[in-house]
C-alpha atoms as a PDB file:
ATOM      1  CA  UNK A   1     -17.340   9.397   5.400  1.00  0.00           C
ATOM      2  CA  UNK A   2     -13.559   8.747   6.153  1.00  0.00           C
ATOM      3  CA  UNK A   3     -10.410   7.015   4.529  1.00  0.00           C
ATOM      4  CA  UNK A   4     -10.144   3.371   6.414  1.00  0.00           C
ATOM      5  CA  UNK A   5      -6.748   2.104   6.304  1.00  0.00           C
ATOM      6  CA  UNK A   6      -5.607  -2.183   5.778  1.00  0.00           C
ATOM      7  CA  UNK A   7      -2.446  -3.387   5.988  1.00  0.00           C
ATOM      8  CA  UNK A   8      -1.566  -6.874   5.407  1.00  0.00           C
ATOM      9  CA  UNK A   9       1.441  -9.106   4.805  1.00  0.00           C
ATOM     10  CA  UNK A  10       2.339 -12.050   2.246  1.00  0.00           C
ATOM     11  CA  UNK A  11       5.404 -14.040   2.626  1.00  0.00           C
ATOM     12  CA  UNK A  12       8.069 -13.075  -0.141  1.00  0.00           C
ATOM     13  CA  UNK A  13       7.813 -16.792  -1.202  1.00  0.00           C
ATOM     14  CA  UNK A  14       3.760 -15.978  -2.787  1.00  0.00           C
ATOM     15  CA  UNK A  15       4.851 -13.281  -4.610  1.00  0.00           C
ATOM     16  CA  UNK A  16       3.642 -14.882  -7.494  1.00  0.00           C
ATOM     17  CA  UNK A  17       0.007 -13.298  -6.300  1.00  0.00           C
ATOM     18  CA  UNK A  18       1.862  -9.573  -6.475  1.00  0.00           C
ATOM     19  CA  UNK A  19       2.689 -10.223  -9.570  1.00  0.00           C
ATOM     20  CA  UNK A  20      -0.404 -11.086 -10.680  1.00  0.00           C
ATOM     21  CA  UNK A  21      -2.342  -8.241  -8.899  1.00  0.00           C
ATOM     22  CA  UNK A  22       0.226  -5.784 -10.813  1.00  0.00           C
ATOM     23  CA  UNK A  23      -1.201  -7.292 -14.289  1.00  0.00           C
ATOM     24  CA  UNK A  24      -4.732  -8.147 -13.815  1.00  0.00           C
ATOM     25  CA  UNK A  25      -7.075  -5.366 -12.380  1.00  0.00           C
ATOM     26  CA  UNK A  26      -9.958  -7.534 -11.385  1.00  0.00           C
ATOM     27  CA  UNK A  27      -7.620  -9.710  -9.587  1.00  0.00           C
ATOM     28  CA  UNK A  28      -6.070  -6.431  -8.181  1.00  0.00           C
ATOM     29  CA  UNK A  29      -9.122  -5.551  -6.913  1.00  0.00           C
ATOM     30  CA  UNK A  30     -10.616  -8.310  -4.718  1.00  0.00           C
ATOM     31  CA  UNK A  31      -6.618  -9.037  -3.913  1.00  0.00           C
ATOM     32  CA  UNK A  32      -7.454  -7.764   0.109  1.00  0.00           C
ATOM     33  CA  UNK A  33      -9.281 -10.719   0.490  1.00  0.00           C
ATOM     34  CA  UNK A  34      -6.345 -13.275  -0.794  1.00  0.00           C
ATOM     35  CA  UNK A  35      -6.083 -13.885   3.390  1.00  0.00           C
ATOM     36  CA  UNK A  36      -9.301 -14.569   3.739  1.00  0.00           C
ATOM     37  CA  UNK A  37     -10.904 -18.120   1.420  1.00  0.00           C
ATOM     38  CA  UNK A  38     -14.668 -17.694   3.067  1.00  0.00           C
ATOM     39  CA  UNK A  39     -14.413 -14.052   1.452  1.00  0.00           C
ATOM     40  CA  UNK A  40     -13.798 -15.007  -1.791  1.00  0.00           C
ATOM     41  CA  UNK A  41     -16.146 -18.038  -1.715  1.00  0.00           C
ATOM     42  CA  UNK A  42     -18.828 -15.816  -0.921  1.00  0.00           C
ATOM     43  CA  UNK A  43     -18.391 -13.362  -3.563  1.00  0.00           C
ATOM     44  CA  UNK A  44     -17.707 -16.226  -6.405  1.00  0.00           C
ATOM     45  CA  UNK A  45     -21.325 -17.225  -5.026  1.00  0.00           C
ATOM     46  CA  UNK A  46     -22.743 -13.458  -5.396  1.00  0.00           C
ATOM     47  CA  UNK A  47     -21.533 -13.066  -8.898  1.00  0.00           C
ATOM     48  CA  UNK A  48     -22.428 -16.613 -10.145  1.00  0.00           C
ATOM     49  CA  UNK A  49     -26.165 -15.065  -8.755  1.00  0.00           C
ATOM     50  CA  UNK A  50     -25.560 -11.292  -9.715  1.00  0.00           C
ATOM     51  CA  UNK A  51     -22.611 -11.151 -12.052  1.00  0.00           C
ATOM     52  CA  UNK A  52     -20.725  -8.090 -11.568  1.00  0.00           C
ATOM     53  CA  UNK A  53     -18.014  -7.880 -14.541  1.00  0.00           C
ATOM     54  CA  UNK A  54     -15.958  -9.575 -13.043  1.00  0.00           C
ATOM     55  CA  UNK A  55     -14.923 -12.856 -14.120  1.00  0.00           C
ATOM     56  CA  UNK A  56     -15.487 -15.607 -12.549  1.00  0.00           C
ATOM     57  CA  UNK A  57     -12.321 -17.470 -13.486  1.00  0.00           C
ATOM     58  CA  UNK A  58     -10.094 -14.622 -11.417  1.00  0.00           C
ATOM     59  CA  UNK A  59     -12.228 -15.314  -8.244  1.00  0.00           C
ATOM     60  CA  UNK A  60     -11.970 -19.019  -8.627  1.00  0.00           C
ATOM     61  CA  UNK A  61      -7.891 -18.084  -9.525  1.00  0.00           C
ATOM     62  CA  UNK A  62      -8.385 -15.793  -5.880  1.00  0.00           C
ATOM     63  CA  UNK A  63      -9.562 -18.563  -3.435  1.00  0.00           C
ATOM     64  CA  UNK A  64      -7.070 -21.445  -5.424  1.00  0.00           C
ATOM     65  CA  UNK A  65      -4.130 -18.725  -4.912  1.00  0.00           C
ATOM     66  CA  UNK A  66      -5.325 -17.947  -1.346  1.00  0.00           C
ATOM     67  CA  UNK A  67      -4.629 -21.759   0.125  1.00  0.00           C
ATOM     68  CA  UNK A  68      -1.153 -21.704  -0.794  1.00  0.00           C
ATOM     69  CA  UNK A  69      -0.750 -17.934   0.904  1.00  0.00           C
ATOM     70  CA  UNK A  70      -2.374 -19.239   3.987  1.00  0.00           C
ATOM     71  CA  UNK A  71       0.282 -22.015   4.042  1.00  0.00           C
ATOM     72  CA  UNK A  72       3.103 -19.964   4.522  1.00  0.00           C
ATOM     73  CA  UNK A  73       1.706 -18.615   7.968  1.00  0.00           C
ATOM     74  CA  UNK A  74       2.312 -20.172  11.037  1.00  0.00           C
ATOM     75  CA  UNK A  75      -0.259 -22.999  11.651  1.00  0.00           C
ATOM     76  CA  UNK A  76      -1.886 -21.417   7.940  1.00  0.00           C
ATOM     77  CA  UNK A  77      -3.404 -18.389  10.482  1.00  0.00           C
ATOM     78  CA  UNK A  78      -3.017 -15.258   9.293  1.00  0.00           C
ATOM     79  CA  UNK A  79      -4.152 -13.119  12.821  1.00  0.00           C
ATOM     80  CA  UNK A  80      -0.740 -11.503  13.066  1.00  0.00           C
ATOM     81  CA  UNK A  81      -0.423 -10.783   9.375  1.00  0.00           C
ATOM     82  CA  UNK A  82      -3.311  -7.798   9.246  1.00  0.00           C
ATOM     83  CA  UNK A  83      -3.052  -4.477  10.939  1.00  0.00           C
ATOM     84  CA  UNK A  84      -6.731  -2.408  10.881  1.00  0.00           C
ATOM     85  CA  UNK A  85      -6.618   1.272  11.897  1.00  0.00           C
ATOM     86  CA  UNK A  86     -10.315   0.742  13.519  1.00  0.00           C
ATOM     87  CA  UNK A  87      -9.485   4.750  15.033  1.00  0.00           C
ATOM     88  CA  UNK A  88      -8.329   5.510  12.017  1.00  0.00           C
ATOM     89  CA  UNK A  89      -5.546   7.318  13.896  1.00  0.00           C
ATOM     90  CA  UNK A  90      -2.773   6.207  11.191  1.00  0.00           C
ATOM     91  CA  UNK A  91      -2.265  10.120  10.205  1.00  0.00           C
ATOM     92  CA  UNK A  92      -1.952  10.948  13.876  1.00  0.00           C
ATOM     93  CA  UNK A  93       0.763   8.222  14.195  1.00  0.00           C
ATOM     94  CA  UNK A  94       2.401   9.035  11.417  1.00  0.00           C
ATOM     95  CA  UNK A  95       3.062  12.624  11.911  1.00  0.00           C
ATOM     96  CA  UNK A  96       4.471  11.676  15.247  1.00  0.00           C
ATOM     97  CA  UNK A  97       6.935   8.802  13.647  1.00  0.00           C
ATOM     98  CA  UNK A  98       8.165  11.036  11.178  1.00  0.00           C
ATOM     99  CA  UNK A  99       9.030  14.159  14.002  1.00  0.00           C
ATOM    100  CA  UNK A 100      10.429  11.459  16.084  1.00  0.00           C
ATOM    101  CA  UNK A 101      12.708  10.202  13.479  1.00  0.00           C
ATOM    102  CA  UNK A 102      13.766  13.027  12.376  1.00  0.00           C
ATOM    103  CA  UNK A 103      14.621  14.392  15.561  1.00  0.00           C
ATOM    104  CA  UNK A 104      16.967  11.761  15.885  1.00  0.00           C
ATOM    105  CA  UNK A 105      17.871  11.957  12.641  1.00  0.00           C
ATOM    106  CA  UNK A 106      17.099   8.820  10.658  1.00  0.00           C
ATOM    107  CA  UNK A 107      14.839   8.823   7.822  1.00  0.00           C
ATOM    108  CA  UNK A 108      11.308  10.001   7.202  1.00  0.00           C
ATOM    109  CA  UNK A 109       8.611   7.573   8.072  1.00  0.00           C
ATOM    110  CA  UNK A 110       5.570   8.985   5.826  1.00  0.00           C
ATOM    111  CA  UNK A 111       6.633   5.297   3.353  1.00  0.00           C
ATOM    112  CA  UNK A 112       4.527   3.623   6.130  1.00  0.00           C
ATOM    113  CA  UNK A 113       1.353   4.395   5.238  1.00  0.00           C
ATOM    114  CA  UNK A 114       1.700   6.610   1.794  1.00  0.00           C
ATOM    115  CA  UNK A 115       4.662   6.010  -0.089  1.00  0.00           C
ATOM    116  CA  UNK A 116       4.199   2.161  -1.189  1.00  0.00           C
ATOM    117  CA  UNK A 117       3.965   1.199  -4.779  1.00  0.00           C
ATOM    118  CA  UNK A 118       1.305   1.601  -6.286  1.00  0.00           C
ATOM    119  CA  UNK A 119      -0.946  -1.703  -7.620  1.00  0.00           C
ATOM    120  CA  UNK A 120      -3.764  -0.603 -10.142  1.00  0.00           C
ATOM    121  CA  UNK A 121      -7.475  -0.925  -9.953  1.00  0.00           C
ATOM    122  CA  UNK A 122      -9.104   0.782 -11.657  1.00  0.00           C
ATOM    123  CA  UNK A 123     -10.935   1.696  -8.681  1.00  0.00           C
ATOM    124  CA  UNK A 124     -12.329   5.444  -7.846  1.00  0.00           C
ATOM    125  CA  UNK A 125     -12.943   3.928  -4.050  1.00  0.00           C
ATOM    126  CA  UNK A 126      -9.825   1.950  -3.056  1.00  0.00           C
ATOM    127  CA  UNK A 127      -6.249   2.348  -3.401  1.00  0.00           C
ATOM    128  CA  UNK A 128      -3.695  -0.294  -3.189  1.00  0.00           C
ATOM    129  CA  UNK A 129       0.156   0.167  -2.804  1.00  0.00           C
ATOM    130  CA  UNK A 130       3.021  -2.061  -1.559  1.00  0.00           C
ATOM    131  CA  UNK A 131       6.500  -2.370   0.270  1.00  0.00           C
ATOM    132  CA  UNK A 132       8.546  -5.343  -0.730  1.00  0.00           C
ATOM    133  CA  UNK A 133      10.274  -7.309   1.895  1.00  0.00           C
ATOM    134  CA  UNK A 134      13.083  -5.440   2.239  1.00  0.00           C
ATOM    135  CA  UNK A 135      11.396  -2.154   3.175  1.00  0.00           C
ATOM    136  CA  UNK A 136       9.746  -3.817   5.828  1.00  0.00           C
ATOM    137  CA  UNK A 137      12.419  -5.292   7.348  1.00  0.00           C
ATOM    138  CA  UNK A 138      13.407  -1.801   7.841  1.00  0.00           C
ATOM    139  CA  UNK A 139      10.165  -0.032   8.995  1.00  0.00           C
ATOM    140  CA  UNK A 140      10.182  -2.874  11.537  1.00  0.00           C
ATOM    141  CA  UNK A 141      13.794  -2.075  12.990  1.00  0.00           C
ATOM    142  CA  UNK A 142      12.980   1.812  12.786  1.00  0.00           C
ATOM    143  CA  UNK A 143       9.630   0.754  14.656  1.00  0.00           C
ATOM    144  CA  UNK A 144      10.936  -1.476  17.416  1.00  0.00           C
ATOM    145  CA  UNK A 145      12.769   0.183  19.673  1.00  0.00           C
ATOM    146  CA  UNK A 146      10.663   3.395  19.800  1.00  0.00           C
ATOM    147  CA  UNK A 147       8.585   3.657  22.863  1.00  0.00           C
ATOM    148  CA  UNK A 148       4.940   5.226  22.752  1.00  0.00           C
ATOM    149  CA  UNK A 149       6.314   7.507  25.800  1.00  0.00           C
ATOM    150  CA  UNK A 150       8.383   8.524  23.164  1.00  0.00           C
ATOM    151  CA  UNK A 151       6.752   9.161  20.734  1.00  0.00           C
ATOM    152  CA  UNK A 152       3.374  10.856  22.200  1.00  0.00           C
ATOM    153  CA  UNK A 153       6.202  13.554  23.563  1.00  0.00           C
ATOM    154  CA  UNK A 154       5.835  15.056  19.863  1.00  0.00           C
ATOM    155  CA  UNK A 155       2.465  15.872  19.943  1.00  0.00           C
ATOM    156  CA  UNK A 156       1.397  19.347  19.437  1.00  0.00           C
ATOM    157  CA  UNK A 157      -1.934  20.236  18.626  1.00  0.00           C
ATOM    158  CA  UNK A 158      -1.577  23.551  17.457  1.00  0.00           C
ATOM    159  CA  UNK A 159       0.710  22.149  14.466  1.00  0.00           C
ATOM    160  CA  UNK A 160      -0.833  19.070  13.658  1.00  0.00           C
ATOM    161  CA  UNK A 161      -4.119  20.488  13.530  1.00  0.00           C
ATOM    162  CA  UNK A 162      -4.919  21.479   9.945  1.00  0.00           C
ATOM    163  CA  UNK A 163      -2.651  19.041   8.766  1.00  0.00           C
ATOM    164  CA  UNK A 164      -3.124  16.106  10.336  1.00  0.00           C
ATOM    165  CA  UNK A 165      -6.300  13.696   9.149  1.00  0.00           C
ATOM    166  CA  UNK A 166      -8.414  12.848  11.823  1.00  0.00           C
ATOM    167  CA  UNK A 167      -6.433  13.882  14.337  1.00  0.00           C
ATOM    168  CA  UNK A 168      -6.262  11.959  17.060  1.00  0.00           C
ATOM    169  CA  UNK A 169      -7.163  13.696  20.804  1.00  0.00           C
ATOM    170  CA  UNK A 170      -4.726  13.659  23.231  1.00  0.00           C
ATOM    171  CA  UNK A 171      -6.769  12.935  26.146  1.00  0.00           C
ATOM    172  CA  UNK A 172      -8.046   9.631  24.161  1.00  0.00           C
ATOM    173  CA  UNK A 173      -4.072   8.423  23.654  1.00  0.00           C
ATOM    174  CA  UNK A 174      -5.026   5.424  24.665  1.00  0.00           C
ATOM    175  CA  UNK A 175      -6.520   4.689  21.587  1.00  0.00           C
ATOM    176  CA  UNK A 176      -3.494   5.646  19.802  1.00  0.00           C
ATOM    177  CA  UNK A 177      -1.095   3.492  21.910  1.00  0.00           C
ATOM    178  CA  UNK A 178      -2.893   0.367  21.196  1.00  0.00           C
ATOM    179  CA  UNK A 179      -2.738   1.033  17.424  1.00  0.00           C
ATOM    180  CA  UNK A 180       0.755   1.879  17.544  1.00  0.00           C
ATOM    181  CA  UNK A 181       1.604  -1.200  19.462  1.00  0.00           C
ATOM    182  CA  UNK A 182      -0.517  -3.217  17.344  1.00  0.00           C
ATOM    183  CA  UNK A 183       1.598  -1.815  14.622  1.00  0.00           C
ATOM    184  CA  UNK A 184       4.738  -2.388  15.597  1.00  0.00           C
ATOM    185  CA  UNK A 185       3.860  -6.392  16.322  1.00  0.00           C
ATOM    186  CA  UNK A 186       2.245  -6.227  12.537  1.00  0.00           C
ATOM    187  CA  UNK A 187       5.678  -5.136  11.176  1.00  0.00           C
ATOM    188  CA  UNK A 188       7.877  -7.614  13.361  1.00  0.00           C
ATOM    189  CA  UNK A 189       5.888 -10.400  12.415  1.00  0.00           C
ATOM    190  CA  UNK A 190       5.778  -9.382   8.905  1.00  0.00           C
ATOM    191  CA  UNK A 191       9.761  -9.137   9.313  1.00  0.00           C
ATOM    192  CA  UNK A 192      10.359 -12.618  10.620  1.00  0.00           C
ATOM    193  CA  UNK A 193       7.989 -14.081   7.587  1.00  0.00           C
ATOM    194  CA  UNK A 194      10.036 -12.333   4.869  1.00  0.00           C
ATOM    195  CA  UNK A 195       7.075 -10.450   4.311  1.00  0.00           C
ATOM    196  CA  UNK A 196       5.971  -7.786   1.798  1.00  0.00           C
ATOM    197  CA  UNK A 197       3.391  -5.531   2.830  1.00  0.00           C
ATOM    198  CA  UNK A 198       0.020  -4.378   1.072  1.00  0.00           C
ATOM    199  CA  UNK A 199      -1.434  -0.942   2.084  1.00  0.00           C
ATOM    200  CA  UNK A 200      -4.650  -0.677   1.175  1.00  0.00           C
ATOM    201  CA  UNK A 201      -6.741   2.535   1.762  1.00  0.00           C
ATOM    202  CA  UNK A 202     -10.508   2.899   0.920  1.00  0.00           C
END
């Protein structure tokens, strides 16, 4: 079993949904599907069959909630608005962000994948946390003019190992180039929406 990592990003103007993840832990918890209306449809169907606990007015509240997020993507698509570690080589990446940055002296990096805010569940399984709009602006800027050339010059697998989860190989860099990439376009895109960002780690 391993820690999957989610990121996604919700313009600044549906904050209103933040705000009501922060007060309502069974909206918290189903709030990784707010992008996705099919999701929550389904599960209002499972619970009216099963029930759960949870209530079925914060589902319906969900999929109402998730229309108006939708329409504040491009063409109401949210493909560029979700960033998946599938390789789960975020700790990989982030150890190399973090020497990178500091070897040119700028800030510490770990913020992009640990050191959100934290939104409570009440869940033993699944962790949520968040940046607000302004942090991501400047993840983005820290993120887009570093090169994975770069970056990958920073790995060293006698340190990281031990210390790094799931660390990633460096004959399969690849791998770790196409999720860095991948995040980098997450974060821009999240920048030009006036995005915050939800990390979500299960």
């Amino acid at each position: 079993m391993g820690i999957d990592l989610r990121l996604f990003s919700i313009s600044n103007q549906a904050k209103f949904v933040l705000e009501k993840a922060q007060s309502n832990i069974y909206y918290a918890i189903d709030f990784d599907k707010i992008q996705n209306i099919e999701s929550l449809k389904l599960h209002l169907k499972m619970i009216q069959t099963s029930p759960d606990g949870t209530p079925e007015k914060v589902i319906k509240e969900l999929i109402e909630d998730s229309i108006q997020v939708l329409n504040f993507y491009p063409d109401k698509r949210n493909k560029n608005y979700v960033f998946d570690s599938y390789n789960r080589c975020y700790a990989t990446m982030d150890y190399l962000l973090e020497e990178y940055l500091k070897d040119k002296n700028k800030i510490k990096t770990n913020q992009i994948f640990y050191k959100g805010i934290d939104i409570e569940c009440q869940s033993e399984w699944i962790r949520f946390q968040y940046l607000d709009y302004k942090e991501t602006a400047v993840i983005s800027d820290l993120l887009e003019p570093i090169s994975f050339s770069e970056l990958i010059k920073y790995y060293d697998f006698e340190k990281m190992t031990g210390h790094v989860y799931k660390l990633a190989n460096r004959e399969n860099s690849i791998y770790l180039e196409e999720e860095f990439n991948k995040l980098k376009s997450f974060y821009r895109h999240a920048k030009e929406l006036d995005a915050f960002v939800i990390i979500k780690m299960n």
